[in-house]
Protein backbone atom coordinates (compact mmCIF):
# COMPACT_ATOMS: atom_id res chain seq x y z
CA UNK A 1 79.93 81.76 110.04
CA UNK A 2 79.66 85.56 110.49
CA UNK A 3 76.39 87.11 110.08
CA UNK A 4 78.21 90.83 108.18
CA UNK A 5 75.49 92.79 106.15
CA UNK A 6 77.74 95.89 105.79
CA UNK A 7 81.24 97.00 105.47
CA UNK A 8 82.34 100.74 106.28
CA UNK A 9 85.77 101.77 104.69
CA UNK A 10 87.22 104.64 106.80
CA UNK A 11 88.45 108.10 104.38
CA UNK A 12 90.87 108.36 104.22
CA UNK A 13 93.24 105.32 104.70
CA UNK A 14 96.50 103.62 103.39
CA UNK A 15 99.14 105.27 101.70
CA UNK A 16 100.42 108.79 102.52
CA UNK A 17 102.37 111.09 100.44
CA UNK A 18 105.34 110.34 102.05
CA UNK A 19 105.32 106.96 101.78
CA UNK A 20 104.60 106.68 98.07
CA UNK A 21 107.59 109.10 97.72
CA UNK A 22 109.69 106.60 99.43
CA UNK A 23 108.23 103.92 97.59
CA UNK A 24 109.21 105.52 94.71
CA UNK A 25 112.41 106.59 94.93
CA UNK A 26 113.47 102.63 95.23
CA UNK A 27 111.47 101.70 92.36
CA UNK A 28 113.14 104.72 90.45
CA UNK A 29 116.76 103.86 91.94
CA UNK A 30 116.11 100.44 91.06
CA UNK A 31 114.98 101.38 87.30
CA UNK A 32 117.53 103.71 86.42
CA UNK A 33 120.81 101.81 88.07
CA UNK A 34 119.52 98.33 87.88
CA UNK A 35 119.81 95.88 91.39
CA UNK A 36 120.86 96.12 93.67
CA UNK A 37 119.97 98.95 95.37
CA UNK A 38 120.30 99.13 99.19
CA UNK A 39 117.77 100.69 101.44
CA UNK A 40 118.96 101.32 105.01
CA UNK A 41 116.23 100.08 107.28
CA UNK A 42 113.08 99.19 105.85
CA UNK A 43 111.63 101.65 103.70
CA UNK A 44 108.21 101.78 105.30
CA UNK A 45 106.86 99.72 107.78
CA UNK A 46 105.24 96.88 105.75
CA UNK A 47 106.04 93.63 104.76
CA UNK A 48 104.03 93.41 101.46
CA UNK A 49 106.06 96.35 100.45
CA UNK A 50 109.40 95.52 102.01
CA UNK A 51 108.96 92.08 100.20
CA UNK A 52 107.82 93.22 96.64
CA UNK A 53 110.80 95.25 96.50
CA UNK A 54 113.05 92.75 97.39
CA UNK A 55 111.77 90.91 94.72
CA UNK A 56 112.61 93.79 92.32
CA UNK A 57 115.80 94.22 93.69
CA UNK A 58 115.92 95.98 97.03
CA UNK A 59 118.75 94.83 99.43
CA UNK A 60 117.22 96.20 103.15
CA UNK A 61 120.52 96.32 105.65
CA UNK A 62 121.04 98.10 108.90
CA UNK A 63 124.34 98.58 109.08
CA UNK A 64 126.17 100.76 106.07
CA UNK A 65 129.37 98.23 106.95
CA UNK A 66 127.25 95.74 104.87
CA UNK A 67 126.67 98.15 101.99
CA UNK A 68 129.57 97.50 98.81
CA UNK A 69 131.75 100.46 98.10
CA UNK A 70 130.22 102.37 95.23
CA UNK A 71 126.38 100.98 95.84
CA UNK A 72 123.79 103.11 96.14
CA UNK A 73 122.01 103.37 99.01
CA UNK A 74 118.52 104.93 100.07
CA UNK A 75 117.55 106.02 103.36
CA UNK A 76 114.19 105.12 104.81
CA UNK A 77 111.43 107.24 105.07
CA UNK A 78 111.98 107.42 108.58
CA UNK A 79 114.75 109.37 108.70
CA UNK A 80 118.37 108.90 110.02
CA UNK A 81 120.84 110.53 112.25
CA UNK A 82 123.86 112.88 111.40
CA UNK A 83 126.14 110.43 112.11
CA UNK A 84 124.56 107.68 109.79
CA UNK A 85 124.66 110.56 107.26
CA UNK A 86 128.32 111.20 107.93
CA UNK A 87 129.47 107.36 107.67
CA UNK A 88 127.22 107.05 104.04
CA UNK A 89 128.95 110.40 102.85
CA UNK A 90 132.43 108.84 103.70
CA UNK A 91 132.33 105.54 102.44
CA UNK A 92 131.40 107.22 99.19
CA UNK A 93 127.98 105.59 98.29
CA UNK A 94 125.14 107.66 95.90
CA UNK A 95 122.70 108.29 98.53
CA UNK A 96 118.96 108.97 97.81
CA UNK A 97 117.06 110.35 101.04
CA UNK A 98 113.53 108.93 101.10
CA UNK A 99 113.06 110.61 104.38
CA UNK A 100 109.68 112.12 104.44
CA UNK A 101 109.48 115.99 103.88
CA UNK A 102 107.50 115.98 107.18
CA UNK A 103 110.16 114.22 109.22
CA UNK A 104 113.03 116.24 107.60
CA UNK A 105 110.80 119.54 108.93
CA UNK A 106 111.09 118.52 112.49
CA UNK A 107 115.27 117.78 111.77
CA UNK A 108 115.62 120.83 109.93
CA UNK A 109 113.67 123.07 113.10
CA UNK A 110 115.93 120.85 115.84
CA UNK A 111 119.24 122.20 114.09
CA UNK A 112 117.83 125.70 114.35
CA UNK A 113 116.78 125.79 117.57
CA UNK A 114 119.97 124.13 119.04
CA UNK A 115 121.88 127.26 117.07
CA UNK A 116 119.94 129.04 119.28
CA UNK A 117 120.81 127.93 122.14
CA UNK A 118 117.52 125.50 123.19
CA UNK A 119 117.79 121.78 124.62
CA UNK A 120 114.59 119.36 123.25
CA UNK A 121 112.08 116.94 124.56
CA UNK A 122 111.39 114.63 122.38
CA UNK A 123 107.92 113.20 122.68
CA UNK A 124 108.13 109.89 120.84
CA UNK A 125 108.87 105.73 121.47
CA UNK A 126 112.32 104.64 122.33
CA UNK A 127 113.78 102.69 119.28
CA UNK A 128 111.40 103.96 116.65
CA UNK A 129 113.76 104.71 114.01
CA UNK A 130 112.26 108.60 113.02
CA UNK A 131 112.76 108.85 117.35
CA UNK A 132 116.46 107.61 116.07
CA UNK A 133 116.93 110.04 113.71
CA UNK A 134 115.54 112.90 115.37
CA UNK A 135 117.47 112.40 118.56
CA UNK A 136 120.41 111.69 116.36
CA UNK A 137 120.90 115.54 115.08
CA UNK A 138 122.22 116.40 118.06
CA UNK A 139 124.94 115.13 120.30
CA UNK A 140 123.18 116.30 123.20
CA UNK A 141 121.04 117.86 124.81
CA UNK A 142 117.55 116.30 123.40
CA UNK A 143 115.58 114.09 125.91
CA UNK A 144 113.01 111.33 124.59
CA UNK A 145 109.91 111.75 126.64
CA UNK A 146 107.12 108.67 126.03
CA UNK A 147 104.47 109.43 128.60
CA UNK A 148 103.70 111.47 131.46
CA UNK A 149 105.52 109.80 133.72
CA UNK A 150 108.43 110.28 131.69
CA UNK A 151 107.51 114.44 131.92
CA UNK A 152 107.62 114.30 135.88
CA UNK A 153 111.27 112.87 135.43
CA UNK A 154 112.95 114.07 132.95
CA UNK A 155 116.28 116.25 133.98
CA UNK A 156 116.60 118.84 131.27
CA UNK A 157 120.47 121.01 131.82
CA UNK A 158 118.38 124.09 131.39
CA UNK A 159 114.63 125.12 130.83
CA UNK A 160 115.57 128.73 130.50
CA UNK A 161 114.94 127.39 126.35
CA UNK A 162 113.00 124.01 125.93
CA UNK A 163 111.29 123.42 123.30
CA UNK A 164 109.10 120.48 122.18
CA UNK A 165 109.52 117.69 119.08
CA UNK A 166 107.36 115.04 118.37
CA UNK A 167 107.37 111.49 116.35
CA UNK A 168 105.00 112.28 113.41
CA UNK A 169 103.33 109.40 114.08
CA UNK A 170 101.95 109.52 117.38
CA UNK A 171 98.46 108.96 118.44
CA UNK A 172 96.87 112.48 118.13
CA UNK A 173 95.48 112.24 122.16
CA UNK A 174 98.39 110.53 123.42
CA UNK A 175 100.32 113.53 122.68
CA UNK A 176 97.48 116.03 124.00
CA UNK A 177 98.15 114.63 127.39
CA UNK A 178 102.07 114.69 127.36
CA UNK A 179 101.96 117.93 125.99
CA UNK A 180 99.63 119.21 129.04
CA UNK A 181 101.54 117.82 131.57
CA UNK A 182 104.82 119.43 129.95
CA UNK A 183 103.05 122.87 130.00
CA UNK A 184 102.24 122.30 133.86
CA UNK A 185 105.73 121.47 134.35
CA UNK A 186 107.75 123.96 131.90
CA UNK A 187 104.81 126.71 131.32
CA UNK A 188 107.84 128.56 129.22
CA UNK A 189 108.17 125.96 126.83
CA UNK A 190 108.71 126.61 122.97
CA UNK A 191 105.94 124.45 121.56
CA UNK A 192 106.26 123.65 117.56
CA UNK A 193 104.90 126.33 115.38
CA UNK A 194 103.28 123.74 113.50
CA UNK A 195 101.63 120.63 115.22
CA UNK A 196 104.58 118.00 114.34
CA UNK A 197 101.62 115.03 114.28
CA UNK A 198 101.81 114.68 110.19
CA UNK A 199 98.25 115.63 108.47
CA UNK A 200 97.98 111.94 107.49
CA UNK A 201 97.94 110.40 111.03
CA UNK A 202 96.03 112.90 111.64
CA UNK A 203 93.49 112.34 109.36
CA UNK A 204 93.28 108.87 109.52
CA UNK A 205 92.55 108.87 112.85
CA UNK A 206 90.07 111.44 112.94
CA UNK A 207 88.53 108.78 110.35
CA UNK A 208 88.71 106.01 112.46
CA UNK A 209 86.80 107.89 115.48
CA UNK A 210 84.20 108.75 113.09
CA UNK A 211 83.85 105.02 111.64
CA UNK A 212 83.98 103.24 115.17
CA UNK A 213 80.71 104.34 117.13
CA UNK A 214 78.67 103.10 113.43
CA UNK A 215 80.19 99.53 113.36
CA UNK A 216 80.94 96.44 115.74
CA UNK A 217 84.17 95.60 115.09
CA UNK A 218 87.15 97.38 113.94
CA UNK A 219 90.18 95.99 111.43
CA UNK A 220 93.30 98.07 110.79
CA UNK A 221 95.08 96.53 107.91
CA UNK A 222 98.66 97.42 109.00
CA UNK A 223 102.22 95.77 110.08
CA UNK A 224 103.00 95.12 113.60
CA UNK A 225 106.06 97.29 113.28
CA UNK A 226 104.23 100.56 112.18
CA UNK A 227 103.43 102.93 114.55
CA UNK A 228 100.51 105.01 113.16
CA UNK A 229 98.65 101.55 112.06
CA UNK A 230 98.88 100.64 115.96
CA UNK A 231 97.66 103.75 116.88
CA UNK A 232 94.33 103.52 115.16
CA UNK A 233 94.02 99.99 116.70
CA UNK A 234 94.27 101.93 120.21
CA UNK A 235 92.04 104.64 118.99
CA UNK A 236 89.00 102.00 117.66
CA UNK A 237 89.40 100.52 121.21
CA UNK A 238 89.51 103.76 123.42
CA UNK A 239 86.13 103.78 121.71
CA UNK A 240 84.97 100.47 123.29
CA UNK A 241 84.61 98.40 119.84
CA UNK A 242 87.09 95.20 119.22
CA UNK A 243 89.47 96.03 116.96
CA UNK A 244 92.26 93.75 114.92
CA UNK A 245 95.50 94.84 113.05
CA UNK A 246 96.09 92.28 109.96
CA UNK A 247 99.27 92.22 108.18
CA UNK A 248 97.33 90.18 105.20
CA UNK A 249 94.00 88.69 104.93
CA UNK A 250 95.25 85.45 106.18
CA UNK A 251 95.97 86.63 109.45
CA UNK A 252 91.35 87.59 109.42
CA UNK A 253 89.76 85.14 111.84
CA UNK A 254 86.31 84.73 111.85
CA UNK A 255 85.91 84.22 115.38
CA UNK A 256 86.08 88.24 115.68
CA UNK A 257 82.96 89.14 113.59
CA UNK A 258 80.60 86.25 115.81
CA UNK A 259 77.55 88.50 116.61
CA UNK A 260 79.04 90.98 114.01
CA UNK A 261 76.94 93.01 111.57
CA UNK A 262 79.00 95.75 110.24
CA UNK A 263 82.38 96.16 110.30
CA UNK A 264 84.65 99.19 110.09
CA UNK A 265 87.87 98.52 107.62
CA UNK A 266 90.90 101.26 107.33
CA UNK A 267 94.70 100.83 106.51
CA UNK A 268 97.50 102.38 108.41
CA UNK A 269 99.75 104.54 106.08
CA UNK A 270 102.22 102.43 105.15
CA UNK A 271 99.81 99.65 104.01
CA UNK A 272 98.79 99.38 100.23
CA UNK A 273 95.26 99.13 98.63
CA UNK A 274 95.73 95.72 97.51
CA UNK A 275 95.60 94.56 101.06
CA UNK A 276 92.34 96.21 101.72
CA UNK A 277 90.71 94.97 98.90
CA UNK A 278 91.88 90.75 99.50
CA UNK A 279 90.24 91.73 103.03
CA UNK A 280 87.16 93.84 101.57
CA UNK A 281 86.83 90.21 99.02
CA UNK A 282 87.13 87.93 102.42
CA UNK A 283 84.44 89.85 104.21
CA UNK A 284 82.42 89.47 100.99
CA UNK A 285 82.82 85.86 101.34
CA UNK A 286 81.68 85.56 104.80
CA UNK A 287 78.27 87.61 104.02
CA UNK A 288 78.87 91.05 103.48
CA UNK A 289 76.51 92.35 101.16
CA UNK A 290 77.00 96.19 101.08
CA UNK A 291 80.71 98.16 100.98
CA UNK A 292 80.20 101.60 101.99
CA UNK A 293 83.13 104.58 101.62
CA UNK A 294 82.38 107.07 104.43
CA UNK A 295 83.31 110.58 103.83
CA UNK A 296 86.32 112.36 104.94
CA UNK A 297 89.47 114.34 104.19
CA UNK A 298 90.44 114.58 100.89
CA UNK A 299 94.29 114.30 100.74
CA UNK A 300 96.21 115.84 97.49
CA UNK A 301 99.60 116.30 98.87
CA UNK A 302 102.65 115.30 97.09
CA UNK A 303 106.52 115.59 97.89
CA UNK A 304 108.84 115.96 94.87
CA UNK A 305 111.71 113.28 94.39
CA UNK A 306 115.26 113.82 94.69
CA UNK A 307 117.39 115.28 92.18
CA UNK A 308 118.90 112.55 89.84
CA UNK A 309 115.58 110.40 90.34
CA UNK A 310 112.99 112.94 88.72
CA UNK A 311 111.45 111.86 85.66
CA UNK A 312 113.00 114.95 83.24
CA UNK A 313 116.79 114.81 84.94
C-alpha cells in the first residue's frame, strides 16, 4: 500500500465561471420548460456532468437535424459557428447560448477585425469544438495554427493585416512559443489586446506549477476530452513529477503513489468538487493523514444568464 502522509490541493481548481453558467442555464431550461431540453454538443467537457444532466433531462445531440421542431435547444459552452447559428434560427427552436462570455469575446473581436479588412491565425487544436466555432465566423480567411511548425507553413492571402486568436484553453507556454515564432515570421502582426488564454486556465495552471516542485506525484481530476484538464497534466510533467488525469476515483491506481509521500490534487475546470473530494476520501484511505489547501488566486467572477432564464424574468 502507499506510504501518503500529506495531500496538497492546488488554488484554485475545478469549476470556472463559465462553466457553472453553462451548467446553469440547462438546469434553468430544464426547470422552467420541463425535459427535454437539447444541448448541442456536450455542455462541458465532463462526464459526471454530461451524465447528471441527462438524468434530469438533458438530450446532448450533434446534429440540429435530430433536434424536434419547437424544442429548445442550448448551445455548449464552447461555442458554435455562424452557420450552426443560422440552421437553429431557421428551424425555429428557443435557443439559449451557454457559450462562455470569454469565448464569445474572441467571436465578437474576429467579426470586427474581418470588417476591417484582417485575415486570422488561429492558434488552437483541430476539432476542438471552441477551434470550431471560432473558425466558423468566417467563411474564410482564418487559418488554424497548432504549433510552430504549423507557423513556418501556414499560407496567409495577405499579411499586410494578420492578426492573432487563440483557444481559451491552451496551455499558457505552449502558446508563448507559437506566439514567438509568429512574431519572427509576421513582426506586423495584430496581437489580441487582451491575452485570449481565459483567467481560469490561467490560474489554474499557475497553481499547478506552484504545487508540483512540493509533492511527488501529480493527479488532475479531469475528462479525457477537456482540453485545459490535459494541459495541467502536461504542465505537472514539464516539471519532471508523474502526473495522472482521473475521470472518477475509480480510475486512482495505487501503483502511482509506490514510494509516494505527498501528493499534489487539482481539477481541470470543467470537473466538479464532488470528484475531488471521493479522490481526497481514497487518498485518506490509503494513509494520508494531513489535507493541505495551498494559497492562490482568488476567483469571484460571474457571467449573467440569458434573458428568459434569469431568476426575476
Amino acid at each position: 500500500m502507499p506510504a501518503l502522509q500529506e495531500v496538497l490541493l492546488a488554488q484554485p481548481r475545478g469549476f470556472c465561471a463559465g462553466v457553472d453558467r453553462a451548467i446553469d442555464i440547462v438546469e434553468a431550461a430544464l426547470a422552467k420548460f420541463g425535459a427535454p431540453i437539447y444541448v448541442r454538443h456536450e455542455i462541458v467537457h465532463n462526464t459526471f456532468v454530461v451524465d447528471d444532466l441527462k438524468a434530469k433531462g438533458a438530450i446532448f445531440i450533434e446534429e440540429l437535424s435530430d433536434v424536434p421542431p419547437g424544442a429548445t435547444l442550448v448551445f455548449s459552452a464552447h461555442g458554435v459557428s455562424k452557420a450552426i447559428k443560422n440552421e437553429a434560427a431557421e428551424r425555429g427552436f428557443q435557443i439559449f447560448d451557454a457559450t462562455c462570455p470569454l469565448v464569445s469575446k474572441v467571436h465578437i473581436e474576429v467579426a470586427k477585425l474581418s470588417k476591417e479588412g484582417y485575415d486570422f491565425l488561429m492558434v488552437g487544436h483541430k476539432g476542438h469544438p471552441e477551434v470550431e466555432g471560432t473558425m466558423g465566423q468566417l467563411h474564410e480567411g482564418i487559418h488554424l495554427v497548432e504549433d510552430v511548425d504549423d507557423v513556418w507553413r501556414v499560407q496567409p492571402r495577405q499579411t499586410e493585416r494578420l492578426a492573432v486568436v487563440t483557444q481559451t484553453t491552451l496551455s499558457v507556454d505552449d502558446t508563448a512559443e507559437i506566439f514567438a515564432a509568429i512574431k519572427q515570421r509576421f513582426p506586423h502582426v495584430r496581437e489580441p489586446k487582451q491575452q485570449d488564454i481565459c483567467y481560469a486556465t490561467q490560474n489554474r495552471q499557475d497553481a499547478v506549477k506552484l504545487m508540483t516542485p512540493q509533492v511527488d506525484v501529480a493527479i488532475v481530476v479531469g475528462s479525457p476530452t477537456s482540453s485545459n484538464s490535459n494541459r495541467l497534466r502536461e504542465v505537472a510533467q514539464r516539471l519532471g513529477k508523474p502526473a495522472y488525469m482521473v475521470d472518477t476515483v475509480a480510475d486512482l491506481k495505487p501503483e502511482w503513489f509506490d514510494g509516494a509521500q505527498s501528493v499534489g490534487l487539482t481539477a481541470g475546470a470543467s470537473a466538479p468538487d464532488v470528484l475531488v473530494q471521493e479522490v481526497i476520501a481514497q487518498l485518506r484511505a490509503w494513509g494520508a493523514q494531513a489535507i493541505r489547501q495551498l494559497p492562490g488566486a482568488e476567483e469571484h467572477m460571474q457571467f449573467p444568464m440569458p434573458k428568459g432564464l434569469r431568476p426575476d424574468a
